[in-house]
Structures are given as structure tokens and as C-alpha cells.
PDB file of N, CA and C in Angstrom:
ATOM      1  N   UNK A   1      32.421 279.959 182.463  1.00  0.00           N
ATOM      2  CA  UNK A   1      33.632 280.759 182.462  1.00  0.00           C
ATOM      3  C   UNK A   1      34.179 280.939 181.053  1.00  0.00           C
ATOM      4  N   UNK A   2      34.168 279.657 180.165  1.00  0.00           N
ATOM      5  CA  UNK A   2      34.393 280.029 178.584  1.00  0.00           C
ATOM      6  C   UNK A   2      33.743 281.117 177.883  1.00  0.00           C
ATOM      7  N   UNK A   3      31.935 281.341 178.508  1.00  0.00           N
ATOM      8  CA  UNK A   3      31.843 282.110 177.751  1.00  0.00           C
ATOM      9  C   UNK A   3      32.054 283.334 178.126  1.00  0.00           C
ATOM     10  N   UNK A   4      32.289 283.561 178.967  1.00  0.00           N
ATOM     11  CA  UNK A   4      33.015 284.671 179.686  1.00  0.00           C
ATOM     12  C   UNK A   4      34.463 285.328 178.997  1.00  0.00           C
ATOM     13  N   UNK A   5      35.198 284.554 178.685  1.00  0.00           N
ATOM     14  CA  UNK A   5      36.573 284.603 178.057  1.00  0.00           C
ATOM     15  C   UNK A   5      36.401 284.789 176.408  1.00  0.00           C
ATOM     16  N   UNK A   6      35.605 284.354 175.621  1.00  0.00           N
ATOM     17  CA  UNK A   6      35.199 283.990 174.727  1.00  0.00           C
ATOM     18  C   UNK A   6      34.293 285.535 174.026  1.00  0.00           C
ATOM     19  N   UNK A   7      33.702 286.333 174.858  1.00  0.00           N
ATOM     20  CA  UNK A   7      32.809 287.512 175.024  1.00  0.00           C
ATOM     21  C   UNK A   7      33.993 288.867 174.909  1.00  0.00           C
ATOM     22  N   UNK A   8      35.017 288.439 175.806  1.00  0.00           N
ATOM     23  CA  UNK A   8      35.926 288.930 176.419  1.00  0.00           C
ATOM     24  C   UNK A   8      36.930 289.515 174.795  1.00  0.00           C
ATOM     25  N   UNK A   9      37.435 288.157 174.373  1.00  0.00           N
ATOM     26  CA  UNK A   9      38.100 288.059 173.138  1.00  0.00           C
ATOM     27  C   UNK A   9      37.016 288.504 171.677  1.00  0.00           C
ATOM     28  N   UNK A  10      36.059 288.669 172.001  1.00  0.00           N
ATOM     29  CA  UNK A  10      35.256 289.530 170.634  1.00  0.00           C
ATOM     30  C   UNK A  10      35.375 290.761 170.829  1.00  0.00           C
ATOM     31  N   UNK A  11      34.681 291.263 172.258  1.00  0.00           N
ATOM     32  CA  UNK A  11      34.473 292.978 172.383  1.00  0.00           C
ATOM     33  C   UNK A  11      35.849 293.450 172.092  1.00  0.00           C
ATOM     34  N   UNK A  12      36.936 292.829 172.662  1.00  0.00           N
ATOM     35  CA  UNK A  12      38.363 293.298 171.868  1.00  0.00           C
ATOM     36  C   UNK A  12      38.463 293.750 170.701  1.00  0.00           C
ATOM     37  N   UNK A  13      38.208 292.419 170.303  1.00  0.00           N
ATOM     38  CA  UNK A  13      38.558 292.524 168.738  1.00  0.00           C
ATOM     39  C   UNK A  13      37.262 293.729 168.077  1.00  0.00           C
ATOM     40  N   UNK A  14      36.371 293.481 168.541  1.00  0.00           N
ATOM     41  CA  UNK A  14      35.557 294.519 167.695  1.00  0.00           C
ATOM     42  C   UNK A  14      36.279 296.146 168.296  1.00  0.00           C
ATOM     43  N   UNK A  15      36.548 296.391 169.276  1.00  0.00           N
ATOM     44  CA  UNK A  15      37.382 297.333 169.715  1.00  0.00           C
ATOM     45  C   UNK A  15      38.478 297.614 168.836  1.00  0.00           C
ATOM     46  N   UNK A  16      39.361 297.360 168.866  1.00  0.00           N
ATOM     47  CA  UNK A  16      40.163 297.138 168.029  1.00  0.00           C
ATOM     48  C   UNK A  16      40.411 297.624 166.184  1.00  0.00           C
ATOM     49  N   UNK A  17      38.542 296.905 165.588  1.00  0.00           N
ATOM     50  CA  UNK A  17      38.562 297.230 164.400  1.00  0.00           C
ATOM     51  C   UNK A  17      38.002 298.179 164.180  1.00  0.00           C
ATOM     52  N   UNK A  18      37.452 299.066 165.341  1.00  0.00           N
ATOM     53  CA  UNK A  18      37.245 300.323 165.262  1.00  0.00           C
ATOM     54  C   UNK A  18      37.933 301.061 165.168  1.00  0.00           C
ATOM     55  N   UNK A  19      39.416 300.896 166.475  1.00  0.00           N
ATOM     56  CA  UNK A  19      39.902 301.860 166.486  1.00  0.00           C
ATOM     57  C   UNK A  19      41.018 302.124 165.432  1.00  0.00           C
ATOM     58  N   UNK A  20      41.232 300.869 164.543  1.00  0.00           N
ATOM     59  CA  UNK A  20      42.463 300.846 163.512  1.00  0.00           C
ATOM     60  C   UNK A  20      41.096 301.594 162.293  1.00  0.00           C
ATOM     61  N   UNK A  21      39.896 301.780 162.625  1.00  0.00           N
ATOM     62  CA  UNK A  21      39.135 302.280 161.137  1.00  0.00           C
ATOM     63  C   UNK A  21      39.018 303.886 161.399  1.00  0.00           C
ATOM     64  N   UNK A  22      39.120 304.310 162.814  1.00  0.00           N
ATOM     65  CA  UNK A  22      39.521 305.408 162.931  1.00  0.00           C
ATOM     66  C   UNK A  22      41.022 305.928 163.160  1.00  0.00           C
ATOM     67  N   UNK A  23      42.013 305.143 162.867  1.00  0.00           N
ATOM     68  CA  UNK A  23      43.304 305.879 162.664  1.00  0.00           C
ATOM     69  C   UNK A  23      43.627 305.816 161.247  1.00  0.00           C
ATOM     70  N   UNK A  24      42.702 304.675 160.383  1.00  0.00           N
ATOM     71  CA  UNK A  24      43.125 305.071 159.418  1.00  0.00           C
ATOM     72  C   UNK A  24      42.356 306.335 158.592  1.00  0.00           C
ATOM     73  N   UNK A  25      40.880 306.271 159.284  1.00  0.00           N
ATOM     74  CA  UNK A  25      40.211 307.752 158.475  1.00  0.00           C
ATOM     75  C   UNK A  25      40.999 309.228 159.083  1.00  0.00           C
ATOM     76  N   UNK A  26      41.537 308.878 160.243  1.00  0.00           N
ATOM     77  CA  UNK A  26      42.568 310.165 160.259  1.00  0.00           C
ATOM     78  C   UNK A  26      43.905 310.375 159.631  1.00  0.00           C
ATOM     79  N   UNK A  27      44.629 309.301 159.495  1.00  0.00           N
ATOM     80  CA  UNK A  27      45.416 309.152 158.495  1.00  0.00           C
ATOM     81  C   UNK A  27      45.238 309.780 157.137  1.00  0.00           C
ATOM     82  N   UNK A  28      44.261 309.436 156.479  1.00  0.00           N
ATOM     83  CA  UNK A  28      43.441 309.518 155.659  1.00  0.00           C
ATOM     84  C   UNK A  28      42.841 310.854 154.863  1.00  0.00           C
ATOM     85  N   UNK A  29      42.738 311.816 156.476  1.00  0.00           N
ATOM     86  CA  UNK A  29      42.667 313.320 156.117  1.00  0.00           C
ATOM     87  C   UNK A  29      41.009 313.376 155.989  1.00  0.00           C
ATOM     88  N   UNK A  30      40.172 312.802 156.739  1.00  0.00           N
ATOM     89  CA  UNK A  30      39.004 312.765 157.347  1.00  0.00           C
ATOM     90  C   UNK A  30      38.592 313.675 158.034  1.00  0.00           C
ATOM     91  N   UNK A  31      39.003 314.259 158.461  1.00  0.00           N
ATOM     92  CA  UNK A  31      39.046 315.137 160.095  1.00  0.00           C
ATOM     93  C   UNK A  31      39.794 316.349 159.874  1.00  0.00           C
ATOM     94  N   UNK A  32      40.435 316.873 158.393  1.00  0.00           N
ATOM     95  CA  UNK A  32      41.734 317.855 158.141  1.00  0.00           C
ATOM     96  C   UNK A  32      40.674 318.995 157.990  1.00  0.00           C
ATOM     97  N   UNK A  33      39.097 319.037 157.801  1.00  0.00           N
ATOM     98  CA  UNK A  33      38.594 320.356 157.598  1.00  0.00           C
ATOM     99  C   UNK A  33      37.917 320.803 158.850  1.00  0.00           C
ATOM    100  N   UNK A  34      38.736 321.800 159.105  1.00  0.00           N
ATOM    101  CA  UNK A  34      38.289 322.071 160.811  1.00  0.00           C
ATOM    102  C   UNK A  34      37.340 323.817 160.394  1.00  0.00           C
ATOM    103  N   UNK A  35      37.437 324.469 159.257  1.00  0.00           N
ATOM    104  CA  UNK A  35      36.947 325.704 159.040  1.00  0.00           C
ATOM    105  C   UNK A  35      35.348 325.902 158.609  1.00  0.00           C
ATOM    106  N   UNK A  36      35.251 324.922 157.304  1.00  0.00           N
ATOM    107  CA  UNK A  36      33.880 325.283 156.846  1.00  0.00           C
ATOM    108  C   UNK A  36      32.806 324.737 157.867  1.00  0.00           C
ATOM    109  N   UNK A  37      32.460 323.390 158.763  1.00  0.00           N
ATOM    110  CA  UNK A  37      31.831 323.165 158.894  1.00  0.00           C
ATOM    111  C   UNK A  37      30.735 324.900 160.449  1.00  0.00           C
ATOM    112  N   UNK A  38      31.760 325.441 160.918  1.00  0.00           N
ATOM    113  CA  UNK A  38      31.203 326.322 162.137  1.00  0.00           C
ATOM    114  C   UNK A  38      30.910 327.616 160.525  1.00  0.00           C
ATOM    115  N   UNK A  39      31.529 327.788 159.452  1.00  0.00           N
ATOM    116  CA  UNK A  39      31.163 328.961 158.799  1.00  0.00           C
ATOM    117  C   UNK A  39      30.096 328.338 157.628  1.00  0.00           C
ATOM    118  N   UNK A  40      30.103 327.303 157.389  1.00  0.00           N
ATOM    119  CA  UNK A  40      28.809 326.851 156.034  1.00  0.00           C
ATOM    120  C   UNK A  40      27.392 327.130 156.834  1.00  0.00           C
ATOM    121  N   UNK A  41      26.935 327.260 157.480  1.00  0.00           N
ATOM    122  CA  UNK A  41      25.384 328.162 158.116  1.00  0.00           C
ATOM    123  C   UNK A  41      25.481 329.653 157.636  1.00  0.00           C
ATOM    124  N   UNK A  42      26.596 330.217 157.565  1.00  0.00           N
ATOM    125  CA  UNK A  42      26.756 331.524 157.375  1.00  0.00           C
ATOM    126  C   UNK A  42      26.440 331.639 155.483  1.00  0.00           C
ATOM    127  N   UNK A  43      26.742 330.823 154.438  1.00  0.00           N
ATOM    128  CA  UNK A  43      26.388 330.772 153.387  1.00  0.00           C
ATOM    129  C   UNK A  43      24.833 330.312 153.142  1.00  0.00           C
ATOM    130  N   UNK A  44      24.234 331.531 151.859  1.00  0.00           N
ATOM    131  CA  UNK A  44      23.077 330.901 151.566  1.00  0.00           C
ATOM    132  C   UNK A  44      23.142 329.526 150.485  1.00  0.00           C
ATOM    133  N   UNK A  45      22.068 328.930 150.097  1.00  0.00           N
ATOM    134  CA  UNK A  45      22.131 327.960 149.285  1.00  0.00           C
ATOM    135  C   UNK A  45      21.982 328.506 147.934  1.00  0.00           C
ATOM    136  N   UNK A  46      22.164 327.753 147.071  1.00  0.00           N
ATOM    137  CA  UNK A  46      22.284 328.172 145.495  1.00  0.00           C
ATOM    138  C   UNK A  46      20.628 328.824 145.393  1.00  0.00           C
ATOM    139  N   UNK A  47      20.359 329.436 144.980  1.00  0.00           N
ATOM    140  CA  UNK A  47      19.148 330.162 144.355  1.00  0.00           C
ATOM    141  C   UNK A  47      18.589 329.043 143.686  1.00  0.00           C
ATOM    142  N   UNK A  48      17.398 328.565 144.008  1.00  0.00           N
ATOM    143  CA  UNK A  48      16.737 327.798 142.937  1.00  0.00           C
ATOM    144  C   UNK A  48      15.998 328.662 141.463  1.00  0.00           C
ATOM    145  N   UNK A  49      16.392 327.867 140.409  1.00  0.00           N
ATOM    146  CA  UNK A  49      16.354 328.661 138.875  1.00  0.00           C
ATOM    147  C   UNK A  49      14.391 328.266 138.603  1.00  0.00           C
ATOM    148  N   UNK A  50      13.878 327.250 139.103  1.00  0.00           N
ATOM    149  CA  UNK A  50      12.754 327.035 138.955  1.00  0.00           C
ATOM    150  C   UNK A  50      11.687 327.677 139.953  1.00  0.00           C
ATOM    151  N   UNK A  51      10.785 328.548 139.270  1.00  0.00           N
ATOM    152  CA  UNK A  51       9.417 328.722 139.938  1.00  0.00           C
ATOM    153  C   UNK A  51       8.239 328.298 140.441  1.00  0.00           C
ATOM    154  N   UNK A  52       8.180 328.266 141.616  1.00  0.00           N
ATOM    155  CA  UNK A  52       6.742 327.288 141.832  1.00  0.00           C
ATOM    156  C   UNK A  52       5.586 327.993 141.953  1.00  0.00           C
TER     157      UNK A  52
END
């Protein structure tokens, strides 16, 4: 039964230090670019200057 309780009190805590590492990357302004990622496919890439 200890280790039951004991299992209990980790998955928490690892819960926990997730979810305070994702309020602080939103805090943070992690998550603030909601535009380029659906329009950057629509841009080509830089021209490569070297010939192969």
C-alpha cells in the first residue's frame, strides 16, 4: 500500500512540474506567434549562392 501512495505522490509532482513549465513558457510568450507558422510553407527558401 506504501508503494502505492508513494507512486501516487511522484506522478503528482512530476505533473505538476510540467504544468508550472508550461505556464511559465506561456507566460513567457512561447505560444504569442499564431501567424507565420500556417503562412511560412507559402515562402521560398533563400536561393542558394553556391553551384553544384
Amino acid at each position: 500500500m506504501s508503494v502505492i501512495i508513494l507512486l501516487l505522490i511522484a506522478s503528482i509532482t512530476v505533473a505538476a512540474i510540467f504544468l508550472i513549465a508550461f505556464l511559465w513558457s506561456v507566460k513567457k510568450g512561447q505560444f504569442d506567434d499564431e501567424m507565420s507558422p500556417p503562412v511560412r510553407i507559402l515562402f521560398d527558401d533563400a536561393p542558394n549562392s553556391k553551384k553544384q
